[in-house]
Protein backbone atom coordinates (compact mmCIF):
# COMPACT_ATOMS: atom_id res chain seq x y z
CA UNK A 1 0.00 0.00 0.00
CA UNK A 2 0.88 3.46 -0.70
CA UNK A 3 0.32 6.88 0.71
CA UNK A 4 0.30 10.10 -0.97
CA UNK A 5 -1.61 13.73 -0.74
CA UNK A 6 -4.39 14.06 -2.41
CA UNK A 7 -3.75 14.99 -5.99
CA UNK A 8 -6.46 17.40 -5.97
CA UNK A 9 -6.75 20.59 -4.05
CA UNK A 10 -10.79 20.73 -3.56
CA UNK A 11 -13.54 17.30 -3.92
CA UNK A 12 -16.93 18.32 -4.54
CA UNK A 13 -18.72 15.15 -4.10
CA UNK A 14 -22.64 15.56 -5.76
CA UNK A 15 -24.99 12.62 -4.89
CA UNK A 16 -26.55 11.13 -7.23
CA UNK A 17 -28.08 8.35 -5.37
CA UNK A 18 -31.59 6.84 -7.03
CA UNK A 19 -34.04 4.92 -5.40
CA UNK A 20 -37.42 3.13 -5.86
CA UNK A 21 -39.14 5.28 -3.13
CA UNK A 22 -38.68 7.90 -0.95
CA UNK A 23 -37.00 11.15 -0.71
CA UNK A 24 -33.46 10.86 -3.24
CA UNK A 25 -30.75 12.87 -4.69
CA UNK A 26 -30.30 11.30 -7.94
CA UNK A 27 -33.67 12.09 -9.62
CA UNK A 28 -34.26 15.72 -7.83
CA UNK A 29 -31.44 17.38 -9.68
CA UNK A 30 -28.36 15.69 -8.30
CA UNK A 31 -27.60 14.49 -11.73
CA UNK A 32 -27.80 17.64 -13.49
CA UNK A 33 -25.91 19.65 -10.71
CA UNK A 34 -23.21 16.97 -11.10
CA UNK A 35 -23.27 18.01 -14.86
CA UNK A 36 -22.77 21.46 -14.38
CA UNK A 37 -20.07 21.18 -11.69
CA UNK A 38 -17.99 19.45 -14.14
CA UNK A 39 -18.90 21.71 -17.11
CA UNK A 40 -17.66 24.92 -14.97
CA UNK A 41 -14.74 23.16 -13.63
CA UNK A 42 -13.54 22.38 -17.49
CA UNK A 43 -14.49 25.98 -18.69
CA UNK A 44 -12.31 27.53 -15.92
CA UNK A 45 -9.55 25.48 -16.51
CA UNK A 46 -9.68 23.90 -13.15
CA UNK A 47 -9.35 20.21 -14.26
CA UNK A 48 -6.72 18.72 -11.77
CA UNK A 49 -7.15 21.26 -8.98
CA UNK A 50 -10.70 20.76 -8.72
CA UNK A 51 -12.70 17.10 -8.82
CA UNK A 52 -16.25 16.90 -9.15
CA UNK A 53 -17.06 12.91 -7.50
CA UNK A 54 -20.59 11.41 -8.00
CA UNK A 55 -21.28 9.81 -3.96
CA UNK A 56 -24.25 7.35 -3.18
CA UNK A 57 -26.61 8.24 -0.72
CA UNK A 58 -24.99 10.89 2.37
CA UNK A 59 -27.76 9.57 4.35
CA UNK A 60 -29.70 13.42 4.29
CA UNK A 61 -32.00 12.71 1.25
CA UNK A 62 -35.00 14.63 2.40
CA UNK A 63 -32.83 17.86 2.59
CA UNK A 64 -31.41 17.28 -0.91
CA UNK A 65 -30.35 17.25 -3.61
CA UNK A 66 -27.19 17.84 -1.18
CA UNK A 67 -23.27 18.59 -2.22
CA UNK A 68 -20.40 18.25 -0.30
CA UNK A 69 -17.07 20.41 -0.38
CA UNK A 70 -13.61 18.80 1.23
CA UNK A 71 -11.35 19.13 2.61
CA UNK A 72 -13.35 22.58 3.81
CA UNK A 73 -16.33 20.27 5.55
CA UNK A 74 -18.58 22.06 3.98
CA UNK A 75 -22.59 20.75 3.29
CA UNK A 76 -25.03 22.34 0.94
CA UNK A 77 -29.02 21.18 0.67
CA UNK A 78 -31.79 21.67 -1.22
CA UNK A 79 -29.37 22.20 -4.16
CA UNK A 80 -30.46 23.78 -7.55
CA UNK A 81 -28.79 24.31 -10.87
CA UNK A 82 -28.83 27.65 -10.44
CA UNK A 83 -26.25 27.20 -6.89
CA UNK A 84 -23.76 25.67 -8.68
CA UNK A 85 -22.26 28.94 -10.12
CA UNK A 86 -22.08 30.03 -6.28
CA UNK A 87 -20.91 26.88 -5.01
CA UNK A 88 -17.68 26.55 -7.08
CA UNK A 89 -16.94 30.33 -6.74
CA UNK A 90 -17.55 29.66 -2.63
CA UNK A 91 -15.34 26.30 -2.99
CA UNK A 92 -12.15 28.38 -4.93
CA UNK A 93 -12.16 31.32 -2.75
CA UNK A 94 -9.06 30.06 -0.07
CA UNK A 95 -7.52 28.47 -3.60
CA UNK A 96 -7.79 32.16 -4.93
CA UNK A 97 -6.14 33.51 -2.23
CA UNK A 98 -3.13 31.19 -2.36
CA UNK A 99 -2.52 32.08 -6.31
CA UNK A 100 -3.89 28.68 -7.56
CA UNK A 101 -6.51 29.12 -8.92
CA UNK A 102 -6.85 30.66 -12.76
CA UNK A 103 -9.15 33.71 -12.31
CA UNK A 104 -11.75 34.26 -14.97
């Protein structure tokens, strides 16, 4: 086994969990916030500083669809589309202060 630091400097894990019934992620937009993580991630030219991760179920489905930011510990519910643009400017601002980040 090996051990290394993390190769990336923020995870933004979206779940996408589905389910037959009951409250879930997946089918209430996690999907499509997932989507649009990625999409802005690629446009700023974040690839390799910043990973977007699918997770299964966080165990908080009723206050989804629900994103989580390491290593800042960070939880946001009831997720939209339209967060996302906030969320990833939220998630780069201590990256932006240490000069990694390419500012658009």
């Amino acid at each position: 086994m090996l051990k290394q630091n993390l190769l990336y400097k923020k995870i933004i894990f979206v779940c996408v969990n589905q389910r037959e019934e009951g409250a879930c992620c997946g089918p209430s937009g996690g999907r499509e916030i997932r989507e649009q993580l990625k999409q802005l991630v690629y446009e700023k030219g974040l690839k390799g500083v910043v990973r977007v991760s699918q997770s299964g179920c966080m165990d908080v489905c009723a206050k989804g669809p629900n994103v989580m930011v390491f290593p800042d510990n960070i939880w946001y519910r009831g997720v939209t589309v339209a967060d996302v643009p906030k969320i990833l400017t939220e998630s780069l601002a201590g990256l932006a202060d240490e000069n990694k980040v390419m500012k658009s």
